[in-house]
PDB file of N, CA and C in Angstrom:
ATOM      1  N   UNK A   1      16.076-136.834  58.491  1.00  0.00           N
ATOM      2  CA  UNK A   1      16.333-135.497  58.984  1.00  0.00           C
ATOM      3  C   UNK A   1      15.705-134.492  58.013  1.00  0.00           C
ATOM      4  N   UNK A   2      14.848-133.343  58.736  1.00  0.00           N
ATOM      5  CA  UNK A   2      14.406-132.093  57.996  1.00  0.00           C
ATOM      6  C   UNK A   2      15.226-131.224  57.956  1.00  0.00           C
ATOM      7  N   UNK A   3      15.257-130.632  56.694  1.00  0.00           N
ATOM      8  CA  UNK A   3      16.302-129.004  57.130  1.00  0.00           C
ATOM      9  C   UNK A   3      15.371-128.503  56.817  1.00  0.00           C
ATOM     10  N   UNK A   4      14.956-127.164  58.114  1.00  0.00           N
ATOM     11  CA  UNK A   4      13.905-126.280  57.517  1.00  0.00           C
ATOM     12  C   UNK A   4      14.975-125.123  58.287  1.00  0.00           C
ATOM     13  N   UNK A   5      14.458-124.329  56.887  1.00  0.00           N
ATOM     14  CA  UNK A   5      15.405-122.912  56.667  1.00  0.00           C
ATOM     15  C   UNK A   5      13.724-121.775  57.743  1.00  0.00           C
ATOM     16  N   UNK A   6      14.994-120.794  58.429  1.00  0.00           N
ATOM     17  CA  UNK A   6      14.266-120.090  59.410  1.00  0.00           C
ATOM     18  C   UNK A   6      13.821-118.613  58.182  1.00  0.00           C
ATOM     19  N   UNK A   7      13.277-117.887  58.846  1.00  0.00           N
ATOM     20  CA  UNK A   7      13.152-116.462  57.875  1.00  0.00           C
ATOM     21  C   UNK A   7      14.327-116.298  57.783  1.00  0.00           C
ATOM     22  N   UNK A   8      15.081-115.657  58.732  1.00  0.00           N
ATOM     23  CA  UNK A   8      16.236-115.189  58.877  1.00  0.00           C
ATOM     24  C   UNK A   8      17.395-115.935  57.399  1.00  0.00           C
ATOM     25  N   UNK A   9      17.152-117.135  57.593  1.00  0.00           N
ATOM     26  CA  UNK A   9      17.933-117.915  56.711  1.00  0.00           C
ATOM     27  C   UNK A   9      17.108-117.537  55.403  1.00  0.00           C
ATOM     28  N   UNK A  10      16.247-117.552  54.963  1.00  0.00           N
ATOM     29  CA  UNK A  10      15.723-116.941  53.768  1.00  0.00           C
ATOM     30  C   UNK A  10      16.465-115.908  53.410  1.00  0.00           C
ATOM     31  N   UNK A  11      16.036-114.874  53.999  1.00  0.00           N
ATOM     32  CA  UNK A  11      16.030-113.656  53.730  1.00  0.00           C
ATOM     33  C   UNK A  11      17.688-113.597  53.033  1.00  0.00           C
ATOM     34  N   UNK A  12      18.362-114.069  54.342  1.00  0.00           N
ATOM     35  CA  UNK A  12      19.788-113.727  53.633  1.00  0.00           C
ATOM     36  C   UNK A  12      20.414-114.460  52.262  1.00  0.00           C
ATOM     37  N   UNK A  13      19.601-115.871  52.255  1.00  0.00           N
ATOM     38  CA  UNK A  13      20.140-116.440  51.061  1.00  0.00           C
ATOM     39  C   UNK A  13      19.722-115.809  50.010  1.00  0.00           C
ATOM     40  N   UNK A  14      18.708-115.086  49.852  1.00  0.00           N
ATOM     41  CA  UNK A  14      17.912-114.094  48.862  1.00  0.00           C
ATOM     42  C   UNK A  14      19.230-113.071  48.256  1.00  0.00           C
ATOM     43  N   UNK A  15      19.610-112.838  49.488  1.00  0.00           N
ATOM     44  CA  UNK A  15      20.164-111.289  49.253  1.00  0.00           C
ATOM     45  C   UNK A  15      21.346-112.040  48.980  1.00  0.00           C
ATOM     46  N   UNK A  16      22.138-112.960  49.367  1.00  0.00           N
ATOM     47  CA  UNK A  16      23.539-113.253  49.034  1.00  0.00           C
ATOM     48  C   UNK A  16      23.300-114.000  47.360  1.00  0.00           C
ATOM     49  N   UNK A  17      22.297-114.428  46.928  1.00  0.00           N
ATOM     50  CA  UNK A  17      22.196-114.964  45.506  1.00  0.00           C
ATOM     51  C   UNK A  17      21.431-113.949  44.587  1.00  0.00           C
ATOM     52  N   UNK A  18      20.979-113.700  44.996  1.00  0.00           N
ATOM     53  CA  UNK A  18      20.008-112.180  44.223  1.00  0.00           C
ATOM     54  C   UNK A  18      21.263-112.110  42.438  1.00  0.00           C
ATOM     55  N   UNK A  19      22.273-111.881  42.441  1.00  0.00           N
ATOM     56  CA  UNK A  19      23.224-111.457  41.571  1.00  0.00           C
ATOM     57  C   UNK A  19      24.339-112.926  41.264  1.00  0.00           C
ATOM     58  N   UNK A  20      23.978-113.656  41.914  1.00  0.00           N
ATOM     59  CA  UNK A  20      25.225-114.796  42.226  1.00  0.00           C
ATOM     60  C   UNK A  20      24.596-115.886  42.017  1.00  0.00           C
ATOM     61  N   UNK A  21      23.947-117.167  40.715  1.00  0.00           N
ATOM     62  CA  UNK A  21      23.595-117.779  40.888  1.00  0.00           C
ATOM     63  C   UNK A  21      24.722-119.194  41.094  1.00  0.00           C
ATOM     64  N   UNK A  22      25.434-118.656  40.663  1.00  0.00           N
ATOM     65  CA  UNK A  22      26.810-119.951  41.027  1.00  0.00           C
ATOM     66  C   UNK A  22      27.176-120.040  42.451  1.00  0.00           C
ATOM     67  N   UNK A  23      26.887-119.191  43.061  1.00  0.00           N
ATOM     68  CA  UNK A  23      27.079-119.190  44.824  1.00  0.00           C
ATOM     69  C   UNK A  23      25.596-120.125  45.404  1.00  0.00           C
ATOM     70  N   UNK A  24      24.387-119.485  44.711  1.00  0.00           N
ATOM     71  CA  UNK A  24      23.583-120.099  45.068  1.00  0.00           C
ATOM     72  C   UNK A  24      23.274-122.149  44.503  1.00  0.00           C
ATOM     73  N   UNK A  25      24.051-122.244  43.486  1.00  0.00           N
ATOM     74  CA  UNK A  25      24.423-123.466  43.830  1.00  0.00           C
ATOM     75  C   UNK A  25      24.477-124.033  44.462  1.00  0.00           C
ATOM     76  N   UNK A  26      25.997-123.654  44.439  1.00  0.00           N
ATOM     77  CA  UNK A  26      26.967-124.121  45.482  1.00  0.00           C
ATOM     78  C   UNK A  26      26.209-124.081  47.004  1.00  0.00           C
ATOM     79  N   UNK A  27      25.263-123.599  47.580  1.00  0.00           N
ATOM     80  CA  UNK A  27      24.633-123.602  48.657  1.00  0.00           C
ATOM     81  C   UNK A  27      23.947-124.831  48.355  1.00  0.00           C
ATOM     82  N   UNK A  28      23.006-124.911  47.234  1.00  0.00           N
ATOM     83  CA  UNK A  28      22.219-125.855  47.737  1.00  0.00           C
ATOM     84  C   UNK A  28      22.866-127.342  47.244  1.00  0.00           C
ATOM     85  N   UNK A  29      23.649-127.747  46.578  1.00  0.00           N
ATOM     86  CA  UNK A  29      25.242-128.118  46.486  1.00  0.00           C
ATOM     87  C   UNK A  29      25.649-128.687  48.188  1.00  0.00           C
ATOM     88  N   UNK A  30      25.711-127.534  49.095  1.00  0.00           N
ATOM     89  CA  UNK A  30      26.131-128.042  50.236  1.00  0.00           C
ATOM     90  C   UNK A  30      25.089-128.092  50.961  1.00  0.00           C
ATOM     91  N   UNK A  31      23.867-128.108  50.995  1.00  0.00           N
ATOM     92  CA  UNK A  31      22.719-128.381  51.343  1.00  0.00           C
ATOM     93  C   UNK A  31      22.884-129.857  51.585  1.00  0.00           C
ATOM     94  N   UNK A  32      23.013-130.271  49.939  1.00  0.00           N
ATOM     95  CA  UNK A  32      22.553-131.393  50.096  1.00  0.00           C
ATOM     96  C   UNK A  32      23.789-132.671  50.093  1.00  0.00           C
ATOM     97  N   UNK A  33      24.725-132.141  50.068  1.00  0.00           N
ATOM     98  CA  UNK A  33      25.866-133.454  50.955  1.00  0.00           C
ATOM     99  C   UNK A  33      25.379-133.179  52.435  1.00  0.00           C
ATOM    100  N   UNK A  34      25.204-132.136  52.742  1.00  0.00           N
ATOM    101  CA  UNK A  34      24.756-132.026  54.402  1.00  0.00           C
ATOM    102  C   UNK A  34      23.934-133.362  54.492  1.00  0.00           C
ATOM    103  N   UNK A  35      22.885-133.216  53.572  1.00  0.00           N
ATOM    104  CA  UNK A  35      21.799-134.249  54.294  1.00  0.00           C
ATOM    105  C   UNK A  35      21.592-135.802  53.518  1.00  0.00           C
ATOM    106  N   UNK A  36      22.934-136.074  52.691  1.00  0.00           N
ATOM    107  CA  UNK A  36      23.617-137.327  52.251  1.00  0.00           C
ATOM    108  C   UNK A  36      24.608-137.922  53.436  1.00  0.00           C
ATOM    109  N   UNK A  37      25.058-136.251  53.949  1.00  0.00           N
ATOM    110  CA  UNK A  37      26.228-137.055  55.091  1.00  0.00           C
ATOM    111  C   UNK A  37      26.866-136.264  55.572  1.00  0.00           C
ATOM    112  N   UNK A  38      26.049-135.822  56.810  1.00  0.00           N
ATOM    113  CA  UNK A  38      26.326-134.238  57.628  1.00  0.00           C
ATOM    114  C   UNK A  38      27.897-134.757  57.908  1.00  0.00           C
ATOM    115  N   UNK A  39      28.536-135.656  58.103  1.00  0.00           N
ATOM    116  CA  UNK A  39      30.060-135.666  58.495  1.00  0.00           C
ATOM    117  C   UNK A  39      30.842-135.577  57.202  1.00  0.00           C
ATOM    118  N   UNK A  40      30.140-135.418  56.087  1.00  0.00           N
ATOM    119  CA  UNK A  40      31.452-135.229  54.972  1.00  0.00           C
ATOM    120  C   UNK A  40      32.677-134.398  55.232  1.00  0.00           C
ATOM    121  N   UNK A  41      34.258-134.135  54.851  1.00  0.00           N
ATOM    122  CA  UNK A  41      34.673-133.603  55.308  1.00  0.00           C
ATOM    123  C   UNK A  41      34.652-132.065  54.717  1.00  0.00           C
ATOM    124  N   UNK A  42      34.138-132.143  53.461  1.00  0.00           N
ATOM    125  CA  UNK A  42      34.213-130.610  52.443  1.00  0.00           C
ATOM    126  C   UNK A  42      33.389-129.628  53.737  1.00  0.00           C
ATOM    127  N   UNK A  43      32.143-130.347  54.418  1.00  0.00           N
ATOM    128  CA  UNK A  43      31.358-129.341  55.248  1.00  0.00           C
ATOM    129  C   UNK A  43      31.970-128.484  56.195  1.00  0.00           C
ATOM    130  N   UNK A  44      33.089-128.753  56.310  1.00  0.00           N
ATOM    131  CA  UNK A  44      34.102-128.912  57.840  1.00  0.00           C
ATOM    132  C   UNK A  44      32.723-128.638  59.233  1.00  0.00           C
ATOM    133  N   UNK A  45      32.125-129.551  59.467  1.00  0.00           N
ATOM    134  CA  UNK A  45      31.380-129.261  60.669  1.00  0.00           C
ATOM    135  C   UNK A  45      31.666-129.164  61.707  1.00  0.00           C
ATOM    136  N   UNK A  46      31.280-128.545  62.278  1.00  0.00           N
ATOM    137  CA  UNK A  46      31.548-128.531  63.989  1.00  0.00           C
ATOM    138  C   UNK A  46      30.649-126.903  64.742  1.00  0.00           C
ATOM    139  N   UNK A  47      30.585-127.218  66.196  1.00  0.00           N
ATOM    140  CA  UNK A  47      29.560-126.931  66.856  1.00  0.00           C
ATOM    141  C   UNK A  47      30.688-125.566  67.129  1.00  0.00           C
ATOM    142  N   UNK A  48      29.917-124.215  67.340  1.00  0.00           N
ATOM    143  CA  UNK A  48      30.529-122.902  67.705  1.00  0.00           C
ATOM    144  C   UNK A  48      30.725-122.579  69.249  1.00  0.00           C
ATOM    145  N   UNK A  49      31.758-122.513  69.833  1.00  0.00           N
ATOM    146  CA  UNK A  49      31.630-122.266  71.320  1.00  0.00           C
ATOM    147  C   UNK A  49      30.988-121.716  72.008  1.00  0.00           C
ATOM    148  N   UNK A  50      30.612-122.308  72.844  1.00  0.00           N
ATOM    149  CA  UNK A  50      29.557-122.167  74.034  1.00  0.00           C
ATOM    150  C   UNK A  50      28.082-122.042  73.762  1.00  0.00           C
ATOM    151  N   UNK A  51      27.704-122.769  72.708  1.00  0.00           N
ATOM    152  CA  UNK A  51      26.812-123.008  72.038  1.00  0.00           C
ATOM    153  C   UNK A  51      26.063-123.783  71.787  1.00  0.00           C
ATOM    154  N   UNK A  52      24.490-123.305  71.450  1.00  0.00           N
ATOM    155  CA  UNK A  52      24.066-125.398  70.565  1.00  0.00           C
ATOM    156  C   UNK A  52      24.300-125.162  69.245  1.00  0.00           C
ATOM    157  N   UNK A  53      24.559-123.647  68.882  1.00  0.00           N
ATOM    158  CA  UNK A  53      24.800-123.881  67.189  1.00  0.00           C
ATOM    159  C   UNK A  53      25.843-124.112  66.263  1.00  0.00           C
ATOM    160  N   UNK A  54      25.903-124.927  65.281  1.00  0.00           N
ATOM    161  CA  UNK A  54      26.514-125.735  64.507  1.00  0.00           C
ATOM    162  C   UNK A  54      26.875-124.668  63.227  1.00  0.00           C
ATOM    163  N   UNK A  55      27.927-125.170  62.490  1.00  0.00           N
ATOM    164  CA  UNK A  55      28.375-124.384  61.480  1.00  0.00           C
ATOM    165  C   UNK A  55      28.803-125.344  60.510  1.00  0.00           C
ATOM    166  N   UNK A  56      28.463-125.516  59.144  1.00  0.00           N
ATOM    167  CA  UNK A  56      28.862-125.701  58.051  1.00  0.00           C
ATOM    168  C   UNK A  56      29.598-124.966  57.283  1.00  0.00           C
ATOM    169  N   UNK A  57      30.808-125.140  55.957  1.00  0.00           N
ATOM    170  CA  UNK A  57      30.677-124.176  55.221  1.00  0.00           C
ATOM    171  C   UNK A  57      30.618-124.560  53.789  1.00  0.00           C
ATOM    172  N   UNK A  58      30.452-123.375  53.253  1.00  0.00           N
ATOM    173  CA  UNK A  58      29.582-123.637  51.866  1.00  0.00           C
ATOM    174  C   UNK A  58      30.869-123.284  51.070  1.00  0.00           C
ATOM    175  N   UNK A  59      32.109-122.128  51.004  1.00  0.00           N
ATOM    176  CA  UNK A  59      33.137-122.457  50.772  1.00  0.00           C
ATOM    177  C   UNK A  59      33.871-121.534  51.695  1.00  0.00           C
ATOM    178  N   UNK A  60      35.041-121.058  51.516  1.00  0.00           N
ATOM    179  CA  UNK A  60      35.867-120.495  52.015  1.00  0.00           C
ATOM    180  C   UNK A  60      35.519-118.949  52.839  1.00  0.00           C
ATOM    181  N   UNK A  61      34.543-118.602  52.154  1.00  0.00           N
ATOM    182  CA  UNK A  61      34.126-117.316  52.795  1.00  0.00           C
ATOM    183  C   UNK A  61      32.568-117.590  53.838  1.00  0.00           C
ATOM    184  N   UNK A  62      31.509-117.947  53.070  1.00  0.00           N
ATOM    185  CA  UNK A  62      30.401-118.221  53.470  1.00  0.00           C
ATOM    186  C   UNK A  62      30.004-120.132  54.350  1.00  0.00           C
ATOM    187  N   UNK A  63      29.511-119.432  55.681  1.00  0.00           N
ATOM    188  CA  UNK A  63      28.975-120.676  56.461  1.00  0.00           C
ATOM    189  C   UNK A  63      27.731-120.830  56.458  1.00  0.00           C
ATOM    190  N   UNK A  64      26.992-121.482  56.914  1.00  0.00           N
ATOM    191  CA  UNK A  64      25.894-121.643  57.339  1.00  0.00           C
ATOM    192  C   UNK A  64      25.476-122.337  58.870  1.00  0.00           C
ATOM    193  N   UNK A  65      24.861-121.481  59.777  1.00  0.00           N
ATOM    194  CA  UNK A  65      24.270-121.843  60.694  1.00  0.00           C
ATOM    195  C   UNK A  65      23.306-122.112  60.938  1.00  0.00           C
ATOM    196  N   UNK A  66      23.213-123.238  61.876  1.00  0.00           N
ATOM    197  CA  UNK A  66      22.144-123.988  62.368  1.00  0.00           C
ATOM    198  C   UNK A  66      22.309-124.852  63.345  1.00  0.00           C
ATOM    199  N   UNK A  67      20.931-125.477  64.002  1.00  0.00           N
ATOM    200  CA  UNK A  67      20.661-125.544  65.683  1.00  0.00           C
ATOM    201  C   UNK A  67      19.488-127.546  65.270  1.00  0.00           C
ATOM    202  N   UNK A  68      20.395-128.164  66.131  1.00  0.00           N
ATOM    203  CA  UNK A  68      19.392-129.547  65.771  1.00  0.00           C
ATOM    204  C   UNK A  68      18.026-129.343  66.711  1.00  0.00           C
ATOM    205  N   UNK A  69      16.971-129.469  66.375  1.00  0.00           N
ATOM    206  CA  UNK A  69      15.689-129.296  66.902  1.00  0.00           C
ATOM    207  C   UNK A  69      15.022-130.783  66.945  1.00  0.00           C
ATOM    208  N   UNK A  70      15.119-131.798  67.988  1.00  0.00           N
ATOM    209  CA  UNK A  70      14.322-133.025  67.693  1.00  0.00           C
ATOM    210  C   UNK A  70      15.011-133.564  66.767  1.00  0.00           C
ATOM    211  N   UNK A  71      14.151-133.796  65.436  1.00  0.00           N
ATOM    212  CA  UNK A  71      14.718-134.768  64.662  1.00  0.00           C
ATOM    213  C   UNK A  71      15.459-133.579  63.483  1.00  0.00           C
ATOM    214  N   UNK A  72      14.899-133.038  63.323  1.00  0.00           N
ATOM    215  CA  UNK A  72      14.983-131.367  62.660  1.00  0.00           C
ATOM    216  C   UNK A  72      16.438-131.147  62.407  1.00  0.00           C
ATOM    217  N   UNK A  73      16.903-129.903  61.984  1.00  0.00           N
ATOM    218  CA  UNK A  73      17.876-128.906  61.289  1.00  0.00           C
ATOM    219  C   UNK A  73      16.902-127.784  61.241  1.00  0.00           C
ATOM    220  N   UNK A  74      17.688-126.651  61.642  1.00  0.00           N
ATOM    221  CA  UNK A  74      16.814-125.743  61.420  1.00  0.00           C
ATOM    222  C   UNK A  74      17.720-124.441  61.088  1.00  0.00           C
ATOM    223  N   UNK A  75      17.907-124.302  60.054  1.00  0.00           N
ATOM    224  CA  UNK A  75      19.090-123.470  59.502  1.00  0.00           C
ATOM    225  C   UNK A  75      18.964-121.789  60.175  1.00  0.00           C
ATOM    226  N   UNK A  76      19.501-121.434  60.495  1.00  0.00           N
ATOM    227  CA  UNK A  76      19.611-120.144  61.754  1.00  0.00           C
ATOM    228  C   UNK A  76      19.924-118.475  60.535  1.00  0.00           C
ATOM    229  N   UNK A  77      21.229-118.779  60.227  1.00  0.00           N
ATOM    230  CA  UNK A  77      21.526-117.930  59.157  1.00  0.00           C
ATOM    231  C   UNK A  77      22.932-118.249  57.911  1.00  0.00           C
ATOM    232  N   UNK A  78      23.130-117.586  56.706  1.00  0.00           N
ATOM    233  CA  UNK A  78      23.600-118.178  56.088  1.00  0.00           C
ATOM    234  C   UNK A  78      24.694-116.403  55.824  1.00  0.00           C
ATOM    235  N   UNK A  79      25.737-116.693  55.604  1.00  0.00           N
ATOM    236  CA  UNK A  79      27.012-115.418  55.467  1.00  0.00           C
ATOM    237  C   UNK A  79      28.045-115.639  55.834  1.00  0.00           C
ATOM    238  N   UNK A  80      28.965-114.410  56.064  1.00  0.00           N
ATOM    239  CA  UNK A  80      30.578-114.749  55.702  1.00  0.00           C
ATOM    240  C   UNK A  80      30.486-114.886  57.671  1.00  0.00           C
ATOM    241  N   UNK A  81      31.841-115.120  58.282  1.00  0.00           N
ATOM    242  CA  UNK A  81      31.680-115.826  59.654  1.00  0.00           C
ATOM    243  C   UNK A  81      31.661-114.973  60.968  1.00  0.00           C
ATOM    244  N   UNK A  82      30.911-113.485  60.161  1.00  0.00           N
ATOM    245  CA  UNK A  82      30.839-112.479  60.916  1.00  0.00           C
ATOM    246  C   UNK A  82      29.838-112.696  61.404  1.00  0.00           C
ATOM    247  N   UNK A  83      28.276-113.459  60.925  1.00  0.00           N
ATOM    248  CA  UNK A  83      27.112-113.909  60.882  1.00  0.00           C
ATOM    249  C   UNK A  83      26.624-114.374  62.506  1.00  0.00           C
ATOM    250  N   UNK A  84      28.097-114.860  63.030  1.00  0.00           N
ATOM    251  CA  UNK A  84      27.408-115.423  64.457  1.00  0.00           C
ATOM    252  C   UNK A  84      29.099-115.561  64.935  1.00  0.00           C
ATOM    253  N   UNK A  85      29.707-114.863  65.909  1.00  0.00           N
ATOM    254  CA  UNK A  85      30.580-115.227  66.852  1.00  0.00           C
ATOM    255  C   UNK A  85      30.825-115.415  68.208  1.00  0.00           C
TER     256      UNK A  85
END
């Protein structure tokens, strides 16, 4: 499996680590149990209603979204769970 991060997903991880490199860790931290073992339970995964997109979270405040493409991940956007409802 690829995770390829969209602009959108750039941009914001920029701006949410810009000042925070312990957050930005911790992202790529949950990056990468994602892609050791997208069912771990720390990720709490699951798909957003009425949707194809999927939600991880990175901790208590901040998720990350994303959409399976083929064989792909394709990370959508990354913020607190105002980001996509």
């Amino acid at each position: 499996m690829a995770i390829k991060p969209s602009t959108k997903y750039q941009k914001s991880f920029i701006k949410l680590t810009k000042n925070n490199r312990q957050l930005g860790n911790q992202i790529i931290t949950t990056l990468n149990t994602f892609k050791n073992n997208p069912n771990h339970p720390s990720l709490q995964l699951h798909k957003l209603k009425n949707s194809e997109v999927w939600s991880i979270s990175v901790n208590m405040q901040i998720r990350i979204i994303f959409i399976y493409q083929n064989k792909d991940t394709i990370l959508i956007d990354i913020g607190t769970h105002s980001i996509y409802n």
